[in-house]
Protein backbone atom coordinates (compact mmCIF):
# COMPACT_ATOMS: atom_id res chain seq x y z
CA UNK A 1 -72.12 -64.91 -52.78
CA UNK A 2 -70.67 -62.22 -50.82
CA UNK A 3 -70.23 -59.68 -53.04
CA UNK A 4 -73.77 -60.34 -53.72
CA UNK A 5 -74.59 -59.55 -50.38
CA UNK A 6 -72.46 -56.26 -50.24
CA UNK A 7 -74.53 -55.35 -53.55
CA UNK A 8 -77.98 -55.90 -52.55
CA UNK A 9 -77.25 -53.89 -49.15
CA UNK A 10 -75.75 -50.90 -51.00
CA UNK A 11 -78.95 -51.11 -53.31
CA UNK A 12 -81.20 -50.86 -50.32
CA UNK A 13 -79.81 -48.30 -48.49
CA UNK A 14 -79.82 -46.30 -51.72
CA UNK A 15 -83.38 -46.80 -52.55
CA UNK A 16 -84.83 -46.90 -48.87
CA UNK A 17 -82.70 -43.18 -48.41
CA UNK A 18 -84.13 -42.01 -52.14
CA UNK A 19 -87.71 -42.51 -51.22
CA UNK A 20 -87.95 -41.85 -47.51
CA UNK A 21 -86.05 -38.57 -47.77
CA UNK A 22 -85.58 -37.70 -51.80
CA UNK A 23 -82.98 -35.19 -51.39
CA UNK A 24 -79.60 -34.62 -49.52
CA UNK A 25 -78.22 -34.23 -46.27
CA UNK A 26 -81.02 -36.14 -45.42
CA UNK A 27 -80.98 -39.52 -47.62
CA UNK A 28 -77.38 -39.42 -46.70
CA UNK A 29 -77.83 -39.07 -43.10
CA UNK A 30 -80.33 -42.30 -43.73
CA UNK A 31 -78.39 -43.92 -45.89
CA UNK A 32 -75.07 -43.63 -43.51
CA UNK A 33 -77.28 -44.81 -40.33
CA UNK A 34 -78.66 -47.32 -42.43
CA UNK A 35 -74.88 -49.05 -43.70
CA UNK A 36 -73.44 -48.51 -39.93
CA UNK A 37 -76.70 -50.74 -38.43
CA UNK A 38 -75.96 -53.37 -41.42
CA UNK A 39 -72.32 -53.15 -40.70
CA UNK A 40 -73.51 -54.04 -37.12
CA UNK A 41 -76.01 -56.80 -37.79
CA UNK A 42 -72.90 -58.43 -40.19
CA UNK A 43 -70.38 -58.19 -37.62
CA UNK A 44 -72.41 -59.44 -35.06
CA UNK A 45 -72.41 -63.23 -37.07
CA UNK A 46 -68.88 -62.70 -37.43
CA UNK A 47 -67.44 -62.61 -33.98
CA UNK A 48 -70.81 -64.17 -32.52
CA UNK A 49 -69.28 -67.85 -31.94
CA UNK A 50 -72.82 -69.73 -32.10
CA UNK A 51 -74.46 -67.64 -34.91
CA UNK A 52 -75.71 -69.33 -37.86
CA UNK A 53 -75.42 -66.19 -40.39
CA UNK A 54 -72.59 -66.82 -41.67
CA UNK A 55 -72.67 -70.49 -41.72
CA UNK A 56 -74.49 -73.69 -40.28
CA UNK A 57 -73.79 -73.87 -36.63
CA UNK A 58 -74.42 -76.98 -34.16
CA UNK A 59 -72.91 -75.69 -30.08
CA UNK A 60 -75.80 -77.82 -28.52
CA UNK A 61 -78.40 -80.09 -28.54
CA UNK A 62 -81.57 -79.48 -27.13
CA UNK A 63 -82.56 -83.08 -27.16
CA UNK A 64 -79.69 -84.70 -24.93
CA UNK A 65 -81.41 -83.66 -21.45
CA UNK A 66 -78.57 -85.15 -19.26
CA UNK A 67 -75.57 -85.39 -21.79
CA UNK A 68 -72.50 -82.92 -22.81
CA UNK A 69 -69.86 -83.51 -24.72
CA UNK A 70 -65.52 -82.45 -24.88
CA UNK A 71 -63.75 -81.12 -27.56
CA UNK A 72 -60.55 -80.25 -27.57
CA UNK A 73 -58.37 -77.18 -30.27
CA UNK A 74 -55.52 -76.72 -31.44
CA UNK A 75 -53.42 -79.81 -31.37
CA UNK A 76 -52.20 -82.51 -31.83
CA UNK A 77 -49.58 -81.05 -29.31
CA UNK A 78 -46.34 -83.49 -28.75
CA UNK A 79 -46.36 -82.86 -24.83
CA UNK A 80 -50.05 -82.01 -23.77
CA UNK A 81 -52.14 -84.49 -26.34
CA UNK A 82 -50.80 -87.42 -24.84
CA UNK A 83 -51.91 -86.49 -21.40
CA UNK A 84 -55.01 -85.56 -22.44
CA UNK A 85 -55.86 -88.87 -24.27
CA UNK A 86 -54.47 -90.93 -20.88
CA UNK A 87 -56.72 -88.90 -18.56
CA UNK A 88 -59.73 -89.44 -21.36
CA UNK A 89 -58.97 -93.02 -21.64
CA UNK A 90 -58.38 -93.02 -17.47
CA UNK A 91 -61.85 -91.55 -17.44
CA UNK A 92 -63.59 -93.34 -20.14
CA UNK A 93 -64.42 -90.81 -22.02
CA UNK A 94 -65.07 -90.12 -25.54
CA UNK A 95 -63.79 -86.54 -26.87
CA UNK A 96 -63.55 -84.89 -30.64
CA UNK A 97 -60.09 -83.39 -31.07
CA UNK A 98 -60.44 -80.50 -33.45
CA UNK A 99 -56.56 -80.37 -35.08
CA UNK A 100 -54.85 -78.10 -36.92
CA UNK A 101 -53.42 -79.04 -40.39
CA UNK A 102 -50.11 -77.97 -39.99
CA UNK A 103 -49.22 -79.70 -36.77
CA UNK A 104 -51.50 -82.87 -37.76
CA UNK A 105 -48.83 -83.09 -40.26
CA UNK A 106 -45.84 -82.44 -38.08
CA UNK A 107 -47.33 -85.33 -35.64
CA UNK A 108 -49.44 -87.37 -37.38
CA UNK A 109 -48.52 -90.85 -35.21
CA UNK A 110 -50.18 -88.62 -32.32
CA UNK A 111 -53.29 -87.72 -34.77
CA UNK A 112 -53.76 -91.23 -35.33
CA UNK A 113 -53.41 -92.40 -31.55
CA UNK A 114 -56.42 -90.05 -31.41
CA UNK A 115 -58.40 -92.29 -33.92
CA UNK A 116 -57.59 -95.48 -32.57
CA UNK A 117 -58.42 -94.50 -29.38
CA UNK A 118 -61.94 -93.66 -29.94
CA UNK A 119 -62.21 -89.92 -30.10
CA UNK A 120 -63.28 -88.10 -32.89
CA UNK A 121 -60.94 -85.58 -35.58
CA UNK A 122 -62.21 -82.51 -36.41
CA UNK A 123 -60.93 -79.80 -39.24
CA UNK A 124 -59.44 -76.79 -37.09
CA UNK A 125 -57.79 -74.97 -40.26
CA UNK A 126 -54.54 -75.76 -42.07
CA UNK A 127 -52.67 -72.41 -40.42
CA UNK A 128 -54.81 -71.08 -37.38
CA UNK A 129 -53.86 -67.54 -38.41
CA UNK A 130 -55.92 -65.18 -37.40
CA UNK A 131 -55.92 -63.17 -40.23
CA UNK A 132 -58.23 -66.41 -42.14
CA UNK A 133 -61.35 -65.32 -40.31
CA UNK A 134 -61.02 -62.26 -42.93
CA UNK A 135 -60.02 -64.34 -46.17
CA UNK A 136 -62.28 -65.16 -49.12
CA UNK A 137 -63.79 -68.30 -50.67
CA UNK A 138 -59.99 -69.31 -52.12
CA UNK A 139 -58.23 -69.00 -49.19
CA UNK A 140 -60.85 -70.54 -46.48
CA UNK A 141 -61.42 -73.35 -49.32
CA UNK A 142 -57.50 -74.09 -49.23
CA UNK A 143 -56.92 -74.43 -45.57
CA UNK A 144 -60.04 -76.06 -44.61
CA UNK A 145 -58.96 -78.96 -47.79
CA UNK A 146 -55.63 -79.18 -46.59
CA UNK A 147 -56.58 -79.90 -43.02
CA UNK A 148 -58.55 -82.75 -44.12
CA UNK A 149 -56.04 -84.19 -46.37
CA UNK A 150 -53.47 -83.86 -43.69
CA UNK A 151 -56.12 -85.97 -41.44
CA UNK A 152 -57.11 -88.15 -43.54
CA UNK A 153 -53.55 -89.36 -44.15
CA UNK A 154 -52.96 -89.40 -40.62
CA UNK A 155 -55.98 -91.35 -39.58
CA UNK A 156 -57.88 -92.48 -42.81
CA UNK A 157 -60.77 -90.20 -42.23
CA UNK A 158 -61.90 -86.81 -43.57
CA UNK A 159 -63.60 -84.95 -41.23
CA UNK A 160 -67.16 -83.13 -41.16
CA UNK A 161 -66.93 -81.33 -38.77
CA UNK A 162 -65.15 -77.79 -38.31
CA UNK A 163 -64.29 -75.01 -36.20
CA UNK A 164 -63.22 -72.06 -36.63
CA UNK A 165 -60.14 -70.22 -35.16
CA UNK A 166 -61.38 -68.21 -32.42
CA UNK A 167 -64.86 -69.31 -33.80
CA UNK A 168 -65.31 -66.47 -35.98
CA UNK A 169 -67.14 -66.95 -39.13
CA UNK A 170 -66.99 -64.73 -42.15
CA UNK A 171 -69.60 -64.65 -45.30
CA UNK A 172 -67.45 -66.83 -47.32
CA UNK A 173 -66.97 -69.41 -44.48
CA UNK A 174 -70.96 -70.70 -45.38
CA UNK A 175 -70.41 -71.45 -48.94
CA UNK A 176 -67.25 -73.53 -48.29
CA UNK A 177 -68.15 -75.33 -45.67
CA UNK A 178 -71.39 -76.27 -47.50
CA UNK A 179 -69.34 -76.66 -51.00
CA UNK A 180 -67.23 -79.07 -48.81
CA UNK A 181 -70.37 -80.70 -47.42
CA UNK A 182 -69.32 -79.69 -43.89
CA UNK A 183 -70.86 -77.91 -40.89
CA UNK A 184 -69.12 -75.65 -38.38
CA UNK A 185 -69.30 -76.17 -34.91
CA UNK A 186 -69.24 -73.82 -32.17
CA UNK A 187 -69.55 -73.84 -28.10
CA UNK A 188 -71.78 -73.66 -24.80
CA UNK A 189 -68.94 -73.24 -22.43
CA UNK A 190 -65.37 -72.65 -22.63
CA UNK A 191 -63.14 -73.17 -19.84
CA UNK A 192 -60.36 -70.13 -21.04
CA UNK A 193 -57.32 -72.29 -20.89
CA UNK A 194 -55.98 -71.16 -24.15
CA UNK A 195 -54.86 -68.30 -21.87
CA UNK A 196 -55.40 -69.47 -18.12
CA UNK A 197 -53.21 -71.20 -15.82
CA UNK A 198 -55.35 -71.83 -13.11
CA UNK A 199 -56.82 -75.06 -13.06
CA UNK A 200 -59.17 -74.82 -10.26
CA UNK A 201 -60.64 -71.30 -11.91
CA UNK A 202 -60.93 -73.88 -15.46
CA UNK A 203 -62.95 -76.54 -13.62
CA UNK A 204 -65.08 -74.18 -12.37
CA UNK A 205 -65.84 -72.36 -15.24
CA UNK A 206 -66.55 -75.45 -17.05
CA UNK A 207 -68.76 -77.69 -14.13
CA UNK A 208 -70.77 -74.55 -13.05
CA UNK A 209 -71.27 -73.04 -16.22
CA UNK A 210 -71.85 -76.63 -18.74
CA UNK A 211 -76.07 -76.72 -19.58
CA UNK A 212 -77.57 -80.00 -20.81
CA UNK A 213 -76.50 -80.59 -24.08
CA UNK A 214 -73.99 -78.46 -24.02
CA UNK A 215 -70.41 -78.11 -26.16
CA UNK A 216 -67.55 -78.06 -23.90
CA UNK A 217 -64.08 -76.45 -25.02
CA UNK A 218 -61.09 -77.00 -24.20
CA UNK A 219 -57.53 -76.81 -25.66
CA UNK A 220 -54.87 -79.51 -26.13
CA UNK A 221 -52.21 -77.80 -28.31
CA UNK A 222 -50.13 -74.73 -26.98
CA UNK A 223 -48.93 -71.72 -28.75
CA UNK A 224 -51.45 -70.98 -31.14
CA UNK A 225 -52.23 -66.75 -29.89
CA UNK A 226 -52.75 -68.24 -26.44
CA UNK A 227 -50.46 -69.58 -23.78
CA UNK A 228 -47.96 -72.46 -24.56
CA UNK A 229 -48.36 -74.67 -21.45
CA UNK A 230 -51.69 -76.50 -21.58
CA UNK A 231 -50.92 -78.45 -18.36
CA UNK A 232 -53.60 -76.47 -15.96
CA UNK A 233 -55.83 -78.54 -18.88
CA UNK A 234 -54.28 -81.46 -17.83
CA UNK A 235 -54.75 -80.61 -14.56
CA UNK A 236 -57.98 -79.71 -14.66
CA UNK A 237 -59.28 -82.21 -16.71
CA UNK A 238 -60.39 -85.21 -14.19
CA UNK A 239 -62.03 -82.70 -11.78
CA UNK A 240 -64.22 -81.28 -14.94
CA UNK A 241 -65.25 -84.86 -16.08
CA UNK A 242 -65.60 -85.90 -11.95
CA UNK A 243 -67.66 -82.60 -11.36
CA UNK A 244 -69.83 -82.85 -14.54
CA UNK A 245 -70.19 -86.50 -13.28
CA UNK A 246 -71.52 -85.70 -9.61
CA UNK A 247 -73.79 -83.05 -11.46
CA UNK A 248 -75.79 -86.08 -13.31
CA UNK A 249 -74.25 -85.15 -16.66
CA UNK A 250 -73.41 -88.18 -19.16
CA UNK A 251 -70.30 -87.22 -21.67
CA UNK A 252 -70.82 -88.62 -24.94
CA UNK A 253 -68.84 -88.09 -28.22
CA UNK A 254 -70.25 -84.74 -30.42
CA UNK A 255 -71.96 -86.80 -33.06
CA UNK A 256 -73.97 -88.58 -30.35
CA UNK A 257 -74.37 -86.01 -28.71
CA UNK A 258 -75.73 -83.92 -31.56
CA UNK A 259 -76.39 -87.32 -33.89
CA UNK A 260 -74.56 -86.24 -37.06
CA UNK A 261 -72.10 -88.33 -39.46
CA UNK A 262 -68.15 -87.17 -38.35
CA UNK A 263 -66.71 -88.33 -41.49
CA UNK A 264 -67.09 -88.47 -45.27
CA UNK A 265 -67.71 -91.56 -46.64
């Protein structure tokens, strides 16, 4: 599929620069423009977090007039999870915790406490590394696998639902996800606590800036190319769900919210 892509937009430029201009420097001048505006277009549903080039992309739901909904990356997190889950459960509140692999494994009685709790797991890679967003079919197929089989025998439940580190999305990220029979999920609002320590400046991001149906994120693990002290998102927490609260919002779980199946059967 994606060196399918790369093919077709080589053959395009060629033939576009052959018959507009015929002969060089000009077809190559064309043909140069031409690969630096595709170059653009393709990075643009890379590093665009809500763009559904690369991949099938739910961030909100245009139906849910008065409802948002949390998520949480990067856990589970031995310190800040817990917290999170006792202000959620303080709060009544329903949240999709989207975990990566490797610490799901290193703390899976936490990953399950998530589960029996009520909130929904979500695939978050098996690594988190950066470098992922870049990999092939083989790679991205291995660490999105091996998150859910570290969930599933966590929790019992293999997960849908996926996001991306740093919600970038490359053109092999598509035909996993849909070879896995998954969908990716992106954001309306993020409240920059990966790498914030203000929690007043968080809570205001997230209560001034959330739109009905929106997708809220937030962070409960630490460490992960951000900050390692997620307790500003502790902090911050009951005044975002209060705030969202005295601004009429309801906070549902993301598959009500966007009314899709979590889990494989």
């Amino acid at each position: 599929m994606v060196k399918a892509v790369f093919i077709k937009i080589i053959a395009i430029v060629g033939v576009l620069a052959v018959l507009r201009f015929g002969n060089p420097p000009e077809s190559w001048i064309v043909a140069a423009a031409i690969v630096i505006l595709a170059l653009g277009w393709m990075a643009w549903g890379v590093f665009n977090v809500n763009s559904g080039m690369w991949a099938d992309t739910a961030w909100r739901s245009y139906a849910a007039t008065k409802s948002v909904a949390l998520t949480f990356d990067d856990g589970p997190d031995p310190e800040f999870t817990p917290q999170i889950l006792d202000v959620l459960k303080d709060k009544n509140v329903r949240a999709c915790f989207f975990s990566v692999g490797q610490r799901v494994i290193e703390h899976p009685e936490i990953t399950l406490e998530v589960k029996k709790q009520g909130h929904l797991l979500g695939n978050h890679s098996d690594s988190h590394a950066m470098w992922i967003n870049f990999s092939l079919h083989r790679r991205l197929r291995r660490e999105v696998r091996d998150t859910n089989a570290a969930i599933k025998s966590a929790a019992g439940v293999t997960p849908k639902l996926y996001r991306a580190p740093h919600g970038f999305k490359n053109p092999a990220l598509g035909d996993v996800l849909a070879g896995e029979e998954m969908l990716a999920i992106g954001w309306q609002i993020r409240g920059f606590d990966a790498v914030s320590t203000n929690a007043a400046r968080i809570a205001e991001r997230i209560v001034d800036g959330a739109k009905p149906g929106g997708v809220i994120l937030l962070h409960d693990g630490a460490g992960l190319q951000g900050g390692t002290d997620r307790g500003a998102t502790v902090e911050a927490l009951p005044v975002i769900i209060d705030g969202l609260r005295a601004r009429g919002f309801n906070l549902v779980r993301l598959d009500e919210l966007l009314q899709l199946e979590p889990y494989a059967e």
